[in-house]
PDB file of N, CA and C in Angstrom:
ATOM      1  N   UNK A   1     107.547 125.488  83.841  1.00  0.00           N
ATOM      2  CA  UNK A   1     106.384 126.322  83.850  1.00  0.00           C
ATOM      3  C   UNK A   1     105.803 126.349  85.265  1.00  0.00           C
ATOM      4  N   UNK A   2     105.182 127.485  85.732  1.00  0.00           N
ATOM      5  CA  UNK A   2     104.721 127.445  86.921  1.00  0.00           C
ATOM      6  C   UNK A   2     103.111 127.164  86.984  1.00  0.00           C
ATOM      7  N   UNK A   3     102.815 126.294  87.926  1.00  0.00           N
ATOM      8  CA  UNK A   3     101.627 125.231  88.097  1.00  0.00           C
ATOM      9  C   UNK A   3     101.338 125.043  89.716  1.00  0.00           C
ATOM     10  N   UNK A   4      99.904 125.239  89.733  1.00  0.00           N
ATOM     11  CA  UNK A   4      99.548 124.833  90.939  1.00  0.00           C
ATOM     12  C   UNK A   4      98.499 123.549  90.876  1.00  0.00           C
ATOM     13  N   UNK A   5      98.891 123.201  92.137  1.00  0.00           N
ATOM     14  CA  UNK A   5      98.240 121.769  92.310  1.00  0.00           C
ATOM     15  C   UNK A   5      97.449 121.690  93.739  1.00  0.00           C
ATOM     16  N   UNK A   6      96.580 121.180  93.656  1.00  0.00           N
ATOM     17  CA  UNK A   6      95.650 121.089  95.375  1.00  0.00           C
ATOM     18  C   UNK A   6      96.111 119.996  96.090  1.00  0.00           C
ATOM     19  N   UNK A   7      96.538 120.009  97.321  1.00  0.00           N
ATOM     20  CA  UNK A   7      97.196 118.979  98.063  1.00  0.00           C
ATOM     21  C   UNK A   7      96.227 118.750  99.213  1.00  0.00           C
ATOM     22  N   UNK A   8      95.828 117.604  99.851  1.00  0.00           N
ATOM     23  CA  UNK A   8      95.245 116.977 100.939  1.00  0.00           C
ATOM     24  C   UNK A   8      96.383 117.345 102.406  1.00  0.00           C
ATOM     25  N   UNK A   9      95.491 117.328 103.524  1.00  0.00           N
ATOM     26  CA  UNK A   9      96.226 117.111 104.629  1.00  0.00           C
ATOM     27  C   UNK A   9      96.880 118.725 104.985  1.00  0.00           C
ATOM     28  N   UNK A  10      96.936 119.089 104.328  1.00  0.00           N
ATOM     29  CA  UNK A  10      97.262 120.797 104.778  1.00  0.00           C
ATOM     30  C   UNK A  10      96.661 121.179 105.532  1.00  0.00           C
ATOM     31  N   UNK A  11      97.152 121.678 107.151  1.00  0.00           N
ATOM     32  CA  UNK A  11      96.250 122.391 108.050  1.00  0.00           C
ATOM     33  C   UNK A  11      96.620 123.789 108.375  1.00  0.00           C
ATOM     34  N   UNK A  12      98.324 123.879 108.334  1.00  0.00           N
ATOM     35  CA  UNK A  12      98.285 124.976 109.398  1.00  0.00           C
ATOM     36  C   UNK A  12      99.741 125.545 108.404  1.00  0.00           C
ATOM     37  N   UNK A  13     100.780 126.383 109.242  1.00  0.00           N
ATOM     38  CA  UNK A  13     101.947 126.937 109.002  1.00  0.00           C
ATOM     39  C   UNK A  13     103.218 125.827 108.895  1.00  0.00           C
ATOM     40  N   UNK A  14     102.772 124.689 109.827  1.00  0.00           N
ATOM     41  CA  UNK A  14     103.530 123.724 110.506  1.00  0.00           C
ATOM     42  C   UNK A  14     103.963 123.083 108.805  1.00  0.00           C
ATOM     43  N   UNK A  15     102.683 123.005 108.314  1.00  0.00           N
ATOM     44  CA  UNK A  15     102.764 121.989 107.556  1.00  0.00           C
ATOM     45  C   UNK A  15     103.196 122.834 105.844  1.00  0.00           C
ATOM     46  N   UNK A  16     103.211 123.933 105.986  1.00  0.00           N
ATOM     47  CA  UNK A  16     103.536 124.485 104.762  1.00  0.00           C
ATOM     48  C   UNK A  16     105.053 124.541 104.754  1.00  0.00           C
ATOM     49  N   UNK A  17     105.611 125.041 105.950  1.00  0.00           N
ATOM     50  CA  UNK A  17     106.844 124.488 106.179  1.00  0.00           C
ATOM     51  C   UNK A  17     107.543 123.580 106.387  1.00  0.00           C
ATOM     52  N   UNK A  18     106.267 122.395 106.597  1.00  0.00           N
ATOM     53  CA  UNK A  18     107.737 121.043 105.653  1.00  0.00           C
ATOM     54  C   UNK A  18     107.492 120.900 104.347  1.00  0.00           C
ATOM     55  N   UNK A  19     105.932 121.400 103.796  1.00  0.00           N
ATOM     56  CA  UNK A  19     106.008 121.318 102.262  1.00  0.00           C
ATOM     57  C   UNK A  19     107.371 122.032 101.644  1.00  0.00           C
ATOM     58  N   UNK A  20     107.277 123.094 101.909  1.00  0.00           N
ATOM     59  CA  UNK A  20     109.085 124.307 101.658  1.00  0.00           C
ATOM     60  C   UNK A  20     110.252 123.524 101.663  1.00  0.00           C
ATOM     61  N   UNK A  21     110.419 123.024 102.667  1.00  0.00           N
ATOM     62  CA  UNK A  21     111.620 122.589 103.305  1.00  0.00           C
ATOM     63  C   UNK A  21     111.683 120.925 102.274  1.00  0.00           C
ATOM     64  N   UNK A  22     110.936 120.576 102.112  1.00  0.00           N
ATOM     65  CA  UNK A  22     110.626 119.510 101.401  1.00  0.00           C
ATOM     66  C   UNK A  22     111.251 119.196  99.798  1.00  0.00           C
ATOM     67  N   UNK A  23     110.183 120.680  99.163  1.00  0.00           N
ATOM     68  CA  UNK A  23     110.453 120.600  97.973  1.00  0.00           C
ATOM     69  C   UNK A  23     110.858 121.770  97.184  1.00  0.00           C
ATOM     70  N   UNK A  24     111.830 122.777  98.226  1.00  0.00           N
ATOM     71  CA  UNK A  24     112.109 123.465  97.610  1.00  0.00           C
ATOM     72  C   UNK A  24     113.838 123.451  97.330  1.00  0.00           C
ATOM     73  N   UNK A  25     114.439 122.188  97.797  1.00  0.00           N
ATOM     74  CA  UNK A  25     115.848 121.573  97.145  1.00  0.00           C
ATOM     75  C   UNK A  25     115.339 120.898  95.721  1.00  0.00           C
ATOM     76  N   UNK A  26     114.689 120.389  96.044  1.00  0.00           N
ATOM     77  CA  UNK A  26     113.871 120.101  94.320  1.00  0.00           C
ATOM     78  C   UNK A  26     113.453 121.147  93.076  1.00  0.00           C
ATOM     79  N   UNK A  27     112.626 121.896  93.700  1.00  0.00           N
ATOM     80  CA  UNK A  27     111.483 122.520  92.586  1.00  0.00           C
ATOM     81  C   UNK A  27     112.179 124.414  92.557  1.00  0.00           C
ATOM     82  N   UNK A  28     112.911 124.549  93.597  1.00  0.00           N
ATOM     83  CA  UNK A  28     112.882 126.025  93.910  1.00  0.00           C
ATOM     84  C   UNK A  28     112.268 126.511  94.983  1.00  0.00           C
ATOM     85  N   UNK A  29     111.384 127.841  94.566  1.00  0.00           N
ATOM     86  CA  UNK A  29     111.073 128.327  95.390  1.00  0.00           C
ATOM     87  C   UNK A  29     109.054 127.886  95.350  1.00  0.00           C
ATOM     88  N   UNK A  30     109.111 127.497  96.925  1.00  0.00           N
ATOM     89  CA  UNK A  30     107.425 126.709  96.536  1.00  0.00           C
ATOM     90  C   UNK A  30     106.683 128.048  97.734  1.00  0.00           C
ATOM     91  N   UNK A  31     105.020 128.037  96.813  1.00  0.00           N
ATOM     92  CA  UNK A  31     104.348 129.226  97.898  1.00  0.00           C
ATOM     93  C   UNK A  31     103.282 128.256  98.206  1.00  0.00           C
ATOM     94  N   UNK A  32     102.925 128.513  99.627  1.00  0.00           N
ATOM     95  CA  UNK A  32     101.695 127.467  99.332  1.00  0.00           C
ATOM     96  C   UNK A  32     100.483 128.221 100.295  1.00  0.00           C
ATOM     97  N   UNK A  33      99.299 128.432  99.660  1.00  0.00           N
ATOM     98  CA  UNK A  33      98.240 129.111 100.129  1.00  0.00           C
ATOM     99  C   UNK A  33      97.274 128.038 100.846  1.00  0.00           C
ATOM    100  N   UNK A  34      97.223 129.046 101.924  1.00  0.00           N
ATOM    101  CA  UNK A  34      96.768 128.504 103.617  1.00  0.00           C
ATOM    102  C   UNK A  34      95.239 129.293 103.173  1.00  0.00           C
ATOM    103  N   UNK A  35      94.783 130.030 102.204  1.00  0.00           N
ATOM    104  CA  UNK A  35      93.752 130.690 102.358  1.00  0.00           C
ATOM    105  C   UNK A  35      92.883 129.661 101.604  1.00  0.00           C
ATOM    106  N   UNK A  36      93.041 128.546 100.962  1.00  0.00           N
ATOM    107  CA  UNK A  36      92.102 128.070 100.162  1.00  0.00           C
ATOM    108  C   UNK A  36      91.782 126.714 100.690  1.00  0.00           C
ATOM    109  N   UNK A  37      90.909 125.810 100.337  1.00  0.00           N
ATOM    110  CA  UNK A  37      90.555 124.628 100.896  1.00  0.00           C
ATOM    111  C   UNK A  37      89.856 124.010  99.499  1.00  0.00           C
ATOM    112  N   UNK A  38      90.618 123.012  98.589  1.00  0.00           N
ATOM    113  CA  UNK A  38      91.608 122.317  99.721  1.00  0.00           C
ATOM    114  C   UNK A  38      93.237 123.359  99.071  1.00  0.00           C
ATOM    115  N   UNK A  39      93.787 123.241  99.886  1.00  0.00           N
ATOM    116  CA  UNK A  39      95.471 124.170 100.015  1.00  0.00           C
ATOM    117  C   UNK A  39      95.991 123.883  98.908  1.00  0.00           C
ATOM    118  N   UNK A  40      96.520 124.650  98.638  1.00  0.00           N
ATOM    119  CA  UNK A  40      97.442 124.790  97.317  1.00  0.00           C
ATOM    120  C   UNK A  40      98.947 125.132  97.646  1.00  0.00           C
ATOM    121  N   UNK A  41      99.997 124.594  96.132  1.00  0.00           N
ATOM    122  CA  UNK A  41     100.814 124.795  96.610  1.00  0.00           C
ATOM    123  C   UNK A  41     101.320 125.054  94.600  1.00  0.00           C
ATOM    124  N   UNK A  42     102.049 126.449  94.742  1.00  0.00           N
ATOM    125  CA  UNK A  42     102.607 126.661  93.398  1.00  0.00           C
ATOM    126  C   UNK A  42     103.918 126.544  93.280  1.00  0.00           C
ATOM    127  N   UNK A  43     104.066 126.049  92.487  1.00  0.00           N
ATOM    128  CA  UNK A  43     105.869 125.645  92.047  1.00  0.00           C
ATOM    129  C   UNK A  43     106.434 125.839  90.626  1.00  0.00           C
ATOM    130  N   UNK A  44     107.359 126.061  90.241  1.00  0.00           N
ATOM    131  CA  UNK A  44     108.273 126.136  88.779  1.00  0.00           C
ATOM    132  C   UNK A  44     108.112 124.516  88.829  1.00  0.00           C
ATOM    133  N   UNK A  45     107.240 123.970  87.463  1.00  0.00           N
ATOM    134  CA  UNK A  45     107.728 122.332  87.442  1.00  0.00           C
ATOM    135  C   UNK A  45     107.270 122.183  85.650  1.00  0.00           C
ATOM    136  N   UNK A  46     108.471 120.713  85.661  1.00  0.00           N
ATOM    137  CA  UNK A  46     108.217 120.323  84.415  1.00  0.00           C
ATOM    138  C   UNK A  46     107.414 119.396  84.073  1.00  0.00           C
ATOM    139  N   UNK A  47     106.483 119.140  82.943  1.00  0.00           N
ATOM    140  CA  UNK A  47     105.923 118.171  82.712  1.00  0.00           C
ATOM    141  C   UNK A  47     106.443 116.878  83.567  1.00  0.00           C
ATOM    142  N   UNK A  48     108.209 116.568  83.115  1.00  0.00           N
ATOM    143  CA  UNK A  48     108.726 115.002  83.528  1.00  0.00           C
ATOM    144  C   UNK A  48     108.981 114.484  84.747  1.00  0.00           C
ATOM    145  N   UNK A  49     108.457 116.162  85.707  1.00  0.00           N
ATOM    146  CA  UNK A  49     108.810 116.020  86.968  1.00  0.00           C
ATOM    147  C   UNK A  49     107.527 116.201  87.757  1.00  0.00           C
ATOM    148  N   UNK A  50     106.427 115.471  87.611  1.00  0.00           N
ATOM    149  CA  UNK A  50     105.595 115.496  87.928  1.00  0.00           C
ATOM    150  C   UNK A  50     105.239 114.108  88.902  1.00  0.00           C
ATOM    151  N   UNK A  51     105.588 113.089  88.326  1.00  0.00           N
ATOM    152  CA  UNK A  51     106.374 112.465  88.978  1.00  0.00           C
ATOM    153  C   UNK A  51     107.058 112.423  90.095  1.00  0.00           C
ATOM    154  N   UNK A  52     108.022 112.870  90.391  1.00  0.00           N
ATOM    155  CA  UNK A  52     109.060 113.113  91.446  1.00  0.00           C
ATOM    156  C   UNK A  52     108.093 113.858  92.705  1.00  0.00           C
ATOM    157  N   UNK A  53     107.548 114.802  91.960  1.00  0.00           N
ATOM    158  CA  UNK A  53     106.495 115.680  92.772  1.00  0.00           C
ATOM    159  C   UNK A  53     105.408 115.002  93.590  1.00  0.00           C
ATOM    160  N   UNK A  54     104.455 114.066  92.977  1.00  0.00           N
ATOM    161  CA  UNK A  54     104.022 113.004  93.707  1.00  0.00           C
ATOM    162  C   UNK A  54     104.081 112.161  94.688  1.00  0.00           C
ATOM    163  N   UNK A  55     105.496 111.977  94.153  1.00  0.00           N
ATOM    164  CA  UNK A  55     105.908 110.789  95.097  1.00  0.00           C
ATOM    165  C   UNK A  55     106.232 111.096  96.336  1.00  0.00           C
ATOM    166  N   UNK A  56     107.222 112.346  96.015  1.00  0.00           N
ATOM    167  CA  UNK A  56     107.520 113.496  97.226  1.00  0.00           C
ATOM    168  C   UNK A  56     106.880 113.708  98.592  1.00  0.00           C
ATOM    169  N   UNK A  57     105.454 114.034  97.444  1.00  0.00           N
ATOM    170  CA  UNK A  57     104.650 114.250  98.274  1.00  0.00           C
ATOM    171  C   UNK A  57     103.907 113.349  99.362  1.00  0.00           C
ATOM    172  N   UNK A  58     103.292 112.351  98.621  1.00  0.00           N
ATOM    173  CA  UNK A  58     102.913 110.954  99.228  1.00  0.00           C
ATOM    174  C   UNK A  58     103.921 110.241 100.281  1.00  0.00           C
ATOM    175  N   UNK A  59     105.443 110.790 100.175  1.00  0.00           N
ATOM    176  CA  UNK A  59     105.840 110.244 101.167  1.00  0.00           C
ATOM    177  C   UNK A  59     106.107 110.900 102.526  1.00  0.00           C
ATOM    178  N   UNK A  60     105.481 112.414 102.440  1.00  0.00           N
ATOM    179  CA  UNK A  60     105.943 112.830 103.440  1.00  0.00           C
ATOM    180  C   UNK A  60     103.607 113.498 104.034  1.00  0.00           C
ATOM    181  N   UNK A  61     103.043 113.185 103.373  1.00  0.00           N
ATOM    182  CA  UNK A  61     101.556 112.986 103.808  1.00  0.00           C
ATOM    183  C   UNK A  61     100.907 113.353 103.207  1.00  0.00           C
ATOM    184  N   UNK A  62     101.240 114.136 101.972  1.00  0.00           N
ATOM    185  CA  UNK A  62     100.223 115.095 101.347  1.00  0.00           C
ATOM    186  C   UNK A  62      99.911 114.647  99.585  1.00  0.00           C
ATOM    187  N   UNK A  63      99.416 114.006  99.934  1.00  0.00           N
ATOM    188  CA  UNK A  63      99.238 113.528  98.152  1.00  0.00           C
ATOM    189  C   UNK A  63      98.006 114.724  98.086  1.00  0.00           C
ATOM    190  N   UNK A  64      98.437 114.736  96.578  1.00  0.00           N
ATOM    191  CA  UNK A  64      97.483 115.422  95.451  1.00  0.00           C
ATOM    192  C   UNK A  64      95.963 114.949  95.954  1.00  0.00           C
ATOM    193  N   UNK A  65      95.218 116.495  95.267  1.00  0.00           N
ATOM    194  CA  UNK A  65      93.675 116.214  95.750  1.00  0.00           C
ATOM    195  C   UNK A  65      93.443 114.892  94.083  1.00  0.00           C
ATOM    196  N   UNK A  66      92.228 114.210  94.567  1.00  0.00           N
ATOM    197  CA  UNK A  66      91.942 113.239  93.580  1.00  0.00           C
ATOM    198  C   UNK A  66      92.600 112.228  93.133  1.00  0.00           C
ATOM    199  N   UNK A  67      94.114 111.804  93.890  1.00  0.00           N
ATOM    200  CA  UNK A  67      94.587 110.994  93.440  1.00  0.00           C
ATOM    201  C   UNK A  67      93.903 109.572  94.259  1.00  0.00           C
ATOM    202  N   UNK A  68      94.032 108.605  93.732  1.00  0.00           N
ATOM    203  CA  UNK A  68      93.147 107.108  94.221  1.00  0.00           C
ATOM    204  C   UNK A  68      94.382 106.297  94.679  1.00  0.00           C
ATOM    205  N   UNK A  69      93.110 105.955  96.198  1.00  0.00           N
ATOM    206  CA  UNK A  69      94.195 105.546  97.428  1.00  0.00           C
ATOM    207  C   UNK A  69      93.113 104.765  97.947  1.00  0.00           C
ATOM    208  N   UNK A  70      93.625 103.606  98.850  1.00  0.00           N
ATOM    209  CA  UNK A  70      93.084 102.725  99.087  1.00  0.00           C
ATOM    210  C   UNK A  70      93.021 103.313 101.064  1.00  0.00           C
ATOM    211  N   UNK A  71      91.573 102.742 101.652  1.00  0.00           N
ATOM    212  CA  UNK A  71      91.623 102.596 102.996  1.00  0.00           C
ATOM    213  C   UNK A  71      92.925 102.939 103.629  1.00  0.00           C
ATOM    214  N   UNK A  72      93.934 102.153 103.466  1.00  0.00           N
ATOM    215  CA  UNK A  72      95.088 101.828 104.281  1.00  0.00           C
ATOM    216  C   UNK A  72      96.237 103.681 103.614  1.00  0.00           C
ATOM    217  N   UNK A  73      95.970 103.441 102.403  1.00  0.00           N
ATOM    218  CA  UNK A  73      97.069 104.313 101.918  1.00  0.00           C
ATOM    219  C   UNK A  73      96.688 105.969 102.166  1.00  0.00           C
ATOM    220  N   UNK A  74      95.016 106.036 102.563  1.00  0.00           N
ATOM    221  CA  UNK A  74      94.819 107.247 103.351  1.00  0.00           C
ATOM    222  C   UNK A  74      95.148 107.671 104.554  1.00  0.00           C
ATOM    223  N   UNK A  75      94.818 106.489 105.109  1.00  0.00           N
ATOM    224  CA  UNK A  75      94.992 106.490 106.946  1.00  0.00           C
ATOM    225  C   UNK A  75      96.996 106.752 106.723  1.00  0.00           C
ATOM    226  N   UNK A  76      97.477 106.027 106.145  1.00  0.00           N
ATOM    227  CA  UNK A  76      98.857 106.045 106.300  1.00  0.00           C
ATOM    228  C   UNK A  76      99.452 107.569 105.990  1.00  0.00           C
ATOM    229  N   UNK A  77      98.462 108.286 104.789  1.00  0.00           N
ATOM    230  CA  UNK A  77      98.582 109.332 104.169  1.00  0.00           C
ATOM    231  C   UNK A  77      98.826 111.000 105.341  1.00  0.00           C
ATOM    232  N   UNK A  78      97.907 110.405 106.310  1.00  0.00           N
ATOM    233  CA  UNK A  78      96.916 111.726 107.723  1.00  0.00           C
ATOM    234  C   UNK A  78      98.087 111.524 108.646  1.00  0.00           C
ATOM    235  N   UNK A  79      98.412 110.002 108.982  1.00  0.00           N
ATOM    236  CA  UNK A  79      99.583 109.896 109.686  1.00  0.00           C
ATOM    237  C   UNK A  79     100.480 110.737 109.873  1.00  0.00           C
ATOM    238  N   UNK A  80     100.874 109.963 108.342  1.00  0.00           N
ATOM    239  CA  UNK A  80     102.365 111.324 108.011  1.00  0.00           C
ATOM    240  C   UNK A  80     102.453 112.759 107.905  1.00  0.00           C
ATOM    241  N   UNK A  81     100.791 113.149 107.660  1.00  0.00           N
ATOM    242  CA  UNK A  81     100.580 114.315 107.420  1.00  0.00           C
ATOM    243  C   UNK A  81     101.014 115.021 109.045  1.00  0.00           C
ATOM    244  N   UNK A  82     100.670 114.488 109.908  1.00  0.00           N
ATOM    245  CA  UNK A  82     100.597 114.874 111.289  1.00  0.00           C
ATOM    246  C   UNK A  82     101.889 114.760 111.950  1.00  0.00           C
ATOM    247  N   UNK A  83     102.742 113.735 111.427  1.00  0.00           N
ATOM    248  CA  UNK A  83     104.115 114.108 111.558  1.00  0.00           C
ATOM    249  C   UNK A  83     104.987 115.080 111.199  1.00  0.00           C
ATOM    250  N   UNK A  84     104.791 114.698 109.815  1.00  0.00           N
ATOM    251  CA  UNK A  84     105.332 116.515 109.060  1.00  0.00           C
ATOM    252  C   UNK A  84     104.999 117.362 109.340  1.00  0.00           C
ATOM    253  N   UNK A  85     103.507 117.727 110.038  1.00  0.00           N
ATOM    254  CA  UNK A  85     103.367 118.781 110.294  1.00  0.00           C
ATOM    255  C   UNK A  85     103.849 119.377 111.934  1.00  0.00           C
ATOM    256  N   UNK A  86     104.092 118.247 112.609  1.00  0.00           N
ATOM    257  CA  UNK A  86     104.950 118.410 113.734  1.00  0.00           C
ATOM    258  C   UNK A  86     106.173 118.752 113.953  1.00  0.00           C
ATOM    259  N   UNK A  87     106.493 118.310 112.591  1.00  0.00           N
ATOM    260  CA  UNK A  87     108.311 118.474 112.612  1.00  0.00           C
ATOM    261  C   UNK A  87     108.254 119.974 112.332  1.00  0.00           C
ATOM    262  N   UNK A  88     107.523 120.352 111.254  1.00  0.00           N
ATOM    263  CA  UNK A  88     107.333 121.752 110.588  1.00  0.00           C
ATOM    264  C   UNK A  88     106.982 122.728 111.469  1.00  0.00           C
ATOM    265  N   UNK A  89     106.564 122.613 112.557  1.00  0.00           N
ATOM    266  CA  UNK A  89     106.049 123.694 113.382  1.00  0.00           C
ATOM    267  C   UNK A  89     107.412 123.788 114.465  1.00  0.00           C
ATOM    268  N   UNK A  90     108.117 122.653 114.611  1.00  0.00           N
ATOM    269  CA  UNK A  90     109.424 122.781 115.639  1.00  0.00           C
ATOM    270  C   UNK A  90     110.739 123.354 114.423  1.00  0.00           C
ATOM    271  N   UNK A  91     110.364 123.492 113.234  1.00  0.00           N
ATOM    272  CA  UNK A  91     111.380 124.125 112.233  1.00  0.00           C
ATOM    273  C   UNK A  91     110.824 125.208 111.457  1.00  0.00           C
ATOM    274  N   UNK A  92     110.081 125.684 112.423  1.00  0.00           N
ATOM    275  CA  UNK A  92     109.897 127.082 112.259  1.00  0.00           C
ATOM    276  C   UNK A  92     110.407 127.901 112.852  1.00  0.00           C
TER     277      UNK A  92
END
C-alpha cells in the first residue's frame, strides 16, 4: 500500500537523492516532497516492512519524525544526515 511518512534531517535535493538511491532497490519507486516541513517521503510499503524502512533510514540520517532518540543518537542522526546529503548532491 502506498504511505507517507515525515522524515527528520531533509534539507535540500542532495538529500532526497540519497533517500532514492537508498530505498528505491528496496521499496521501488520513492517521491519525496521538498515542499513540506517536516519532508516527506511516499513509498509502495508493507505493513512487515516497516521495519526495514526504519532502520534504513536511521542508518543513513533520517529517522522518522517522532521516533525517540537519545542526546547521542540525534547528534549521530544530523551527522549522517550531512553526509548523505553530501554524497547525494555529488550523485546527482
Amino acid at each position: 500500500m502506498i504511505q507517507t511518512f515525515q522524515v527528520q534531517n531533509v534539507k535540500c535535493g542532495g538529500c532526497a537523492h540519497t533517500l532514492k538511491e537508498k530505498l528505491t532497490p528496496i521499496f521501488g519507486e520513492i517521491t519525496v516532497d521538498l515542499s513540506k516541513e517536516p519532508r516527506e517521503i511516499t513509498l509502495e510499503i508493507e505493513d512487515d516492512q516497516q521495519e526495514i524502512l526504519v532502520k534504513t533510514l536511521r542508518s543513513i540520517g533520517y529517522p522518522l519524525v517522532g521516533e525517540e532518540m537519545g542526546v547521542v543518537e540525534t547528534a549521530g542522526a544530523k551527522a549522517k544526515s550531512f553526509v548523505s546529503c553530501a554524497i547525494g548532491k555529488i550523485g546527482q
